[in-house]
Protein backbone atom coordinates (compact mmCIF):
# COMPACT_ATOMS: atom_id res chain seq x y z
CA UNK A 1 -8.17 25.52 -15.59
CA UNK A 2 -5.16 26.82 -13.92
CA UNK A 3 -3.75 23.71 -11.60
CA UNK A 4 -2.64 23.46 -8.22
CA UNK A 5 0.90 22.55 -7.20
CA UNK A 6 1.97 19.00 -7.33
CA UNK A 7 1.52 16.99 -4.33
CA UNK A 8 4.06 17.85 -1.35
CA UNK A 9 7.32 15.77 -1.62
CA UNK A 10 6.82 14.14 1.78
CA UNK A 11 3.07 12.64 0.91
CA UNK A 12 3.03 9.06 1.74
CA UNK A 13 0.72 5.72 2.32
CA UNK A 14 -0.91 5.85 5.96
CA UNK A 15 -3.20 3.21 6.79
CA UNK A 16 -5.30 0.91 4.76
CA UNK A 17 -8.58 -0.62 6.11
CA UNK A 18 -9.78 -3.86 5.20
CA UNK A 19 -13.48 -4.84 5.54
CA UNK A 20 -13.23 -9.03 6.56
CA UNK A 21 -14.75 -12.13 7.60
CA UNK A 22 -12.57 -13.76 10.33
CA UNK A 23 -10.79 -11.03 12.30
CA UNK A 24 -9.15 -13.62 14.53
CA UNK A 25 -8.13 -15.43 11.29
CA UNK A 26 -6.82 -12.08 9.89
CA UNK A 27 -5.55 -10.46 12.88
CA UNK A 28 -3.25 -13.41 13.74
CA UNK A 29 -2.10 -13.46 10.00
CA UNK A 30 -1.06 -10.22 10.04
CA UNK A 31 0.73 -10.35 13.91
CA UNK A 32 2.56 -13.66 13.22
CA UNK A 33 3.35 -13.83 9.50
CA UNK A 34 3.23 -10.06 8.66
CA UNK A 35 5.10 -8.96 12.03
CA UNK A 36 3.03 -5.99 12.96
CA UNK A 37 1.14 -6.02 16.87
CA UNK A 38 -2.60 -5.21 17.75
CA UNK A 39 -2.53 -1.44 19.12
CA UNK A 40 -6.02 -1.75 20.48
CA UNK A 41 -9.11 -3.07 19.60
CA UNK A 42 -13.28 -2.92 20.38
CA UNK A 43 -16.18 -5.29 19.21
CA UNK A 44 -15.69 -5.50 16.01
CA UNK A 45 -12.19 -3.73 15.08
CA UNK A 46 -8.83 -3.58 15.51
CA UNK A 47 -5.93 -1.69 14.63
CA UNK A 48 -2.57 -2.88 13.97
CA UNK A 49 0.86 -1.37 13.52
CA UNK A 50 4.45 -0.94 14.55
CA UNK A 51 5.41 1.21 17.75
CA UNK A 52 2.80 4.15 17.99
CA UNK A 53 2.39 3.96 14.13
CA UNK A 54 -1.03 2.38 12.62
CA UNK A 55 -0.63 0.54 9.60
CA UNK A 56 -4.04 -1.22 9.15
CA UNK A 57 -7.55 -1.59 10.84
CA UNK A 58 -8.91 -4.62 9.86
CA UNK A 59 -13.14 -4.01 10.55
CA UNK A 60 -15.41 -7.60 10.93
CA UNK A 61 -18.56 -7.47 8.71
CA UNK A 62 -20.47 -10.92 8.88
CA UNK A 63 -23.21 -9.61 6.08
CA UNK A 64 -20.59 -8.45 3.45
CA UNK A 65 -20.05 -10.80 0.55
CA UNK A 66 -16.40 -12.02 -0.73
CA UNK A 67 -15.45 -9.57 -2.96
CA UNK A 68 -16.84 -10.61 -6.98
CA UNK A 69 -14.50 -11.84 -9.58
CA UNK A 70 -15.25 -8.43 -12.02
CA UNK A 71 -14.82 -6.26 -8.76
CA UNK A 72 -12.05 -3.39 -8.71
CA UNK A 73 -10.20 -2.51 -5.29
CA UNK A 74 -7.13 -4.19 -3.96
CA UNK A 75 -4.10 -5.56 -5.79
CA UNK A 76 -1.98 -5.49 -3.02
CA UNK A 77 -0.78 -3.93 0.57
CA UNK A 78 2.94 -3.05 0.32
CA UNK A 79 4.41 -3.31 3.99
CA UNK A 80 8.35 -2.08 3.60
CA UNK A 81 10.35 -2.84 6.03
CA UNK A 82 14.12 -0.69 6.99
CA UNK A 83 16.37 -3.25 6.52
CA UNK A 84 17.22 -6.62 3.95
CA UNK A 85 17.73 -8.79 7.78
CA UNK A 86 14.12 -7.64 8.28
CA UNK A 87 13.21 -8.92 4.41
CA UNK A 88 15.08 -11.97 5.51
CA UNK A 89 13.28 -12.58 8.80
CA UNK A 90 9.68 -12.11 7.42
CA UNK A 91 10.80 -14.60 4.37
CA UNK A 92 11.36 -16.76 7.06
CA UNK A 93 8.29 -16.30 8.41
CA UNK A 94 6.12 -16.70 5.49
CA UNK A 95 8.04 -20.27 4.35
CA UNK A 96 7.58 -21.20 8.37
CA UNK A 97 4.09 -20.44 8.90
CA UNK A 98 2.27 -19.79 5.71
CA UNK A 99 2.84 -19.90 1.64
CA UNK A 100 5.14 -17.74 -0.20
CA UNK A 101 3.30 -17.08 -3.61
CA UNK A 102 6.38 -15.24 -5.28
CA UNK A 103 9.37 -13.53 -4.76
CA UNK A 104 11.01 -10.39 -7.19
CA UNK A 105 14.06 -8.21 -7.36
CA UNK A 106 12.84 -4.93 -8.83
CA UNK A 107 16.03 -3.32 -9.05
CA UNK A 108 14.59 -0.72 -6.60
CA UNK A 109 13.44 -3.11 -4.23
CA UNK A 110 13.44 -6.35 -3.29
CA UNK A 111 10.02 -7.82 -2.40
CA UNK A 112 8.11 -10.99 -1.24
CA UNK A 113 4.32 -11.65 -2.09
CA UNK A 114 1.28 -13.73 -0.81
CA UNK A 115 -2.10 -13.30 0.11
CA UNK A 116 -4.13 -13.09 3.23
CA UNK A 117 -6.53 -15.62 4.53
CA UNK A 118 -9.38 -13.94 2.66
CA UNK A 119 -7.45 -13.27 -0.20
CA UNK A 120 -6.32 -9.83 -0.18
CA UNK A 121 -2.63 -9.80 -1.54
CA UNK A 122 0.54 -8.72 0.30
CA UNK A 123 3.75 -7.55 -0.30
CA UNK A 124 6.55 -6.95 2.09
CA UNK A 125 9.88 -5.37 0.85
CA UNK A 126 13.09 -3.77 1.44
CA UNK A 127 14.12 -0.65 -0.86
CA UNK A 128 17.69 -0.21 -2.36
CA UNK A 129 19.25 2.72 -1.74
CA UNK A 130 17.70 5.95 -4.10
CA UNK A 131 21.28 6.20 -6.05
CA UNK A 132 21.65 2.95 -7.26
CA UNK A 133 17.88 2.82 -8.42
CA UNK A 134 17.89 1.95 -12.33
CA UNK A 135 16.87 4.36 -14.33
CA UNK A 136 15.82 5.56 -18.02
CA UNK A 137 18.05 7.98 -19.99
CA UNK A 138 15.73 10.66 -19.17
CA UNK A 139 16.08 10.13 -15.24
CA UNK A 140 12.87 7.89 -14.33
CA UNK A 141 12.86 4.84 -12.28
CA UNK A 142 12.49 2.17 -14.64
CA UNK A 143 11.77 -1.31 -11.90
CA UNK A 144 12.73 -4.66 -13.19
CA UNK A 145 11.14 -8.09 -13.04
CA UNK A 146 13.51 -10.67 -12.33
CA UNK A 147 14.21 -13.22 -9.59
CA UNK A 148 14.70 -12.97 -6.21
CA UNK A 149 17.85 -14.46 -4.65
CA UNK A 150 16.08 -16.20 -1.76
CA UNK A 151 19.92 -17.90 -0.28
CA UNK A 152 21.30 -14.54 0.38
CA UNK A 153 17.75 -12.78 2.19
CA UNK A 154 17.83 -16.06 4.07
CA UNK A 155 21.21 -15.72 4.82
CA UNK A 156 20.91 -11.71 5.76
CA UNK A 157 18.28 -12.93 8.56
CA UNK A 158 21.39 -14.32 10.79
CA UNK A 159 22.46 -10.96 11.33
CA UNK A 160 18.93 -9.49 12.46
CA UNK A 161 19.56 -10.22 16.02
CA UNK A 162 17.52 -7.14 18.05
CA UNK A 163 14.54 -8.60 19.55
CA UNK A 164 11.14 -6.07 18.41
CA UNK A 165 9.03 -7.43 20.77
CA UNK A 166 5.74 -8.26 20.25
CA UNK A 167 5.81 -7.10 16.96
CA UNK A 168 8.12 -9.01 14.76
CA UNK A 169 8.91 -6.18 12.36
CA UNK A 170 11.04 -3.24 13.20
CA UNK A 171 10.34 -0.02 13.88
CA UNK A 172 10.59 2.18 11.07
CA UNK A 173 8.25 -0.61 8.91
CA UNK A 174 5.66 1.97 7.03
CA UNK A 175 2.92 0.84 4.49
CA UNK A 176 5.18 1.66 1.77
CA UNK A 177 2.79 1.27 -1.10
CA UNK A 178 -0.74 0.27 -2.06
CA UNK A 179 -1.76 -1.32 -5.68
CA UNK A 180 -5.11 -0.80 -6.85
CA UNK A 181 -7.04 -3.08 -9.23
CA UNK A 182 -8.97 -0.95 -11.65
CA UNK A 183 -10.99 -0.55 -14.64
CA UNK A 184 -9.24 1.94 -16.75
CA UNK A 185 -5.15 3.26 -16.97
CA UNK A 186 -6.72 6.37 -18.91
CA UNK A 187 -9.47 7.53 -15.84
CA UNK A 188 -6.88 6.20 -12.87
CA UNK A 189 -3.66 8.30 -14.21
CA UNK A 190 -5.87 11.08 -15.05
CA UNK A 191 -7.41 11.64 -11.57
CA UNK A 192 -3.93 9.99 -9.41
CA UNK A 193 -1.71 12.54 -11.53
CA UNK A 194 -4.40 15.37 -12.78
CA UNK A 195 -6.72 15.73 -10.47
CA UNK A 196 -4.51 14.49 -7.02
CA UNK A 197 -1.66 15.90 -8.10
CA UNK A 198 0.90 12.60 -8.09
CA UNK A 199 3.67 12.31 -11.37
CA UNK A 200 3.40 9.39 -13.05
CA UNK A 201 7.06 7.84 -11.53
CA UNK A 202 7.72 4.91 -13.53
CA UNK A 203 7.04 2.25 -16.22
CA UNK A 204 7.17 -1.38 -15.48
CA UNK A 205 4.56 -3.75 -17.55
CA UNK A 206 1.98 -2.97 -20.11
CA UNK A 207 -1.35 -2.36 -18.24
CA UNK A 208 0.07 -0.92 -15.40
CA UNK A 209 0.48 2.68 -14.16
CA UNK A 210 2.75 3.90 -10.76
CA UNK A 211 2.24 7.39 -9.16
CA UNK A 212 4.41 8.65 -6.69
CA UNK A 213 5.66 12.43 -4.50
CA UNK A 214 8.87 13.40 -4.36
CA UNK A 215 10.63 10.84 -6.61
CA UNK A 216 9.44 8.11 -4.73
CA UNK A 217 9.59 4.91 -6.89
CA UNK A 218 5.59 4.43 -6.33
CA UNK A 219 3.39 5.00 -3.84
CA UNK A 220 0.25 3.92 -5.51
CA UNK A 221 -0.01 1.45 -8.53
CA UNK A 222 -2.76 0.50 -10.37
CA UNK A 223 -3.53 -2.48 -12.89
CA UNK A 224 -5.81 -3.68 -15.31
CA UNK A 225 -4.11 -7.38 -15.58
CA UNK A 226 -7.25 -9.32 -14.36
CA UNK A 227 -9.52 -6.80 -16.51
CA UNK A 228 -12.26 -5.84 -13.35
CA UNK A 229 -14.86 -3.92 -14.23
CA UNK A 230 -17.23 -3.12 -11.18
CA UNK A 231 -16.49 -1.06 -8.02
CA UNK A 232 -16.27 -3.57 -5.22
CA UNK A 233 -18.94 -3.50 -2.65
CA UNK A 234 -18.07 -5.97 0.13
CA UNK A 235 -15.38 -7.70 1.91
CA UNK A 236 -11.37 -6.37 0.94
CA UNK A 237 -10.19 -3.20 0.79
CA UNK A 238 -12.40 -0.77 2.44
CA UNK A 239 -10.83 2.65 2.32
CA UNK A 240 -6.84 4.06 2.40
CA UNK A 241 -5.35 6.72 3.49
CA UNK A 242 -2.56 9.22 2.25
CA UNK A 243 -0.58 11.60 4.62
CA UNK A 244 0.09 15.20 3.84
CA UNK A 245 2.38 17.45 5.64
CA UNK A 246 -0.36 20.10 7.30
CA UNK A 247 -3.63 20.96 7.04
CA UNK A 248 -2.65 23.73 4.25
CA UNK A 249 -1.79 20.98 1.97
CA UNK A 250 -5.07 19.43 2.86
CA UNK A 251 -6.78 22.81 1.62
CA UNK A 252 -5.00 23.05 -1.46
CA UNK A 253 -6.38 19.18 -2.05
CA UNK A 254 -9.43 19.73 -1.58
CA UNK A 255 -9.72 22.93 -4.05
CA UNK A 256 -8.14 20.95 -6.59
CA UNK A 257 -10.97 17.75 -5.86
CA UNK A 258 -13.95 20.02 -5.52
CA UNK A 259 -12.57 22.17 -8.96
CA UNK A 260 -12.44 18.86 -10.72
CA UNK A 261 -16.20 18.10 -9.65
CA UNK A 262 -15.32 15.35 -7.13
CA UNK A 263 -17.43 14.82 -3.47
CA UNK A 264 -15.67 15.24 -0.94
CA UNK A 265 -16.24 14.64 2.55
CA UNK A 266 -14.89 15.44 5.93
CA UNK A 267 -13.83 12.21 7.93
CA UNK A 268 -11.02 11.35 10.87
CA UNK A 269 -9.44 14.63 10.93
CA UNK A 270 -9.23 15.19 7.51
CA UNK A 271 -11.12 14.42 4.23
CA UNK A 272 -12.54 11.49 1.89
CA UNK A 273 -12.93 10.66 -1.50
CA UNK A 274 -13.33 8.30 -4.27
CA UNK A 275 -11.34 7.33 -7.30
CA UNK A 276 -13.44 6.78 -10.66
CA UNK A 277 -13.95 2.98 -9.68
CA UNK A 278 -15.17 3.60 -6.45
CA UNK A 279 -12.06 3.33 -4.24
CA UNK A 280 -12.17 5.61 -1.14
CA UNK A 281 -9.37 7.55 -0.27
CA UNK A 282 -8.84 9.68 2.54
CA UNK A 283 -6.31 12.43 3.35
CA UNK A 284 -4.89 13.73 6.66
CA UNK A 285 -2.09 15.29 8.14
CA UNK A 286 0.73 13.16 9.36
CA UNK A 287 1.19 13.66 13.10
């Protein structure tokens, strides 16, 4: 069949929900490690972010189990923040008040990782500039693995000295990224680049795959490292959303979904889907 134009350039991460346990547990995780604020909240939700911007709405469900050992979903939520003294703060942060599990400089980016109090895993980085991004001889980002030099971030922190409030990341802080635990490379890269319309935007490791618009170096990544099986169906990663441009891109989407025989739905101004392993994704335009 004939396809649909690529993705717009300017498509990017959202929100992500999280279905949890503990929302006190989780919300103060993600205020005073993280850095974001609580932008409002009702019985059994709340939404957090940075300014006016919602990055996440973690959602309490007491009945839902933890989320199985063979169960795809979440890898990681990748919160990037503007500036290296913001990196350096929030490294701070993490050593201060919780546990760093690892730290990387991917040539692209520089990032920090750990994981939630339920387990769902986090990264927060800082992106190098686009022209000093390695590269492949045939022009793709190729990210690198190695280690992170924690002295220097630290020392970068001394010169963050503008206060952001209540929230202790600055504006400008976007959920840069989300990484996706699946069960096949072969089904995910043929609906994230086929069907959605992403290019396939870099290599890294074997059993990996990163998608991205407009020469981003990923804004989705999947995995098959821990070799899940099963589409999750409890607690973690509940549903995340992409931003589009208008509500023409949105139409051109959804033609492209529905030609490819996927159900799709209309939800919070916009539309929802699933992935082959069950992931829902929804789609709306940015603001």
């Amino acid at each position: 069949m004939s396809r649909a134009p690529a993705l717009p350039d300017d498509t990017r991460p959202g929100r992500t929900a999280l279905s949890v346990a503990d929302r006190a547990a989780m919300i103060e995780f993600y205020c005073d490690v993280v850095g974001l604020r609580v932008q409002n909240r009702g019985e059994t939700r709340a939404t957090l972010g940075v300014s006016e911007t919602p990055l996440l709405v973690l959602r309490e469900d007491l009945d839902a189990e933890p989320r199985g050992e063979q169960e795809t979903g979440l890898y990681h939520n990748a919160f990037r923040v503007p500036s290296r003294e913001a990196l350096g703060c929030a490294l701070e942060r993490v050593r201060d008040r919780w546990t760093l599990d690892g730290a990387s400089d991917h040539g692209v980016s520089e990032a920090l990782y750990c994981t939630d109090p339920e387990g769902n895993g986090v990264e927060i980085y800082c992106d190098r500039p686009r022209d000093v991004w390695p590269r492949t001889k045939d022009g793709s980002v190729q990210a690198a693995g190695g280690p992170l030099d924690l002295a220097a971030l630290t020392a970068a922190a001394d010169d963050a000295t503008v206060s952001n409030g209540p929230q202790l990341v600055p504006d400008g802080t976007t959920l840069g990224h989300v990484h996706l635990e699946v069960s096949s490379l072969e089904a995910a890269r043929s609906f994230y680049v086929e069907t959605l319309g992403f290019d396939v935007s870099m290599s890294f490791a074997p059993g990996a795959c990163f998608f991205a618009a407009g020469g981003y170096h990923h804004h989705i990544g999947v995995n098959t490292w821990n070799q899940r099986s099963t589409p999750a169906d409890g607690l973690g990663l509940e549903w995340f959303e992409l931003l589009v441009p208008d509500a023409d891109a949105i139409d051109t989407i959804r033609e492209r979904l529905v030609g490819d025989d996927v159900s799709v739905t209309t939800a919070d101004d916009g539309i929802e889907f699933t992935d082959p392993d069950g992931i829902t994704i929804r789609l709306r335009a940015a603001e």
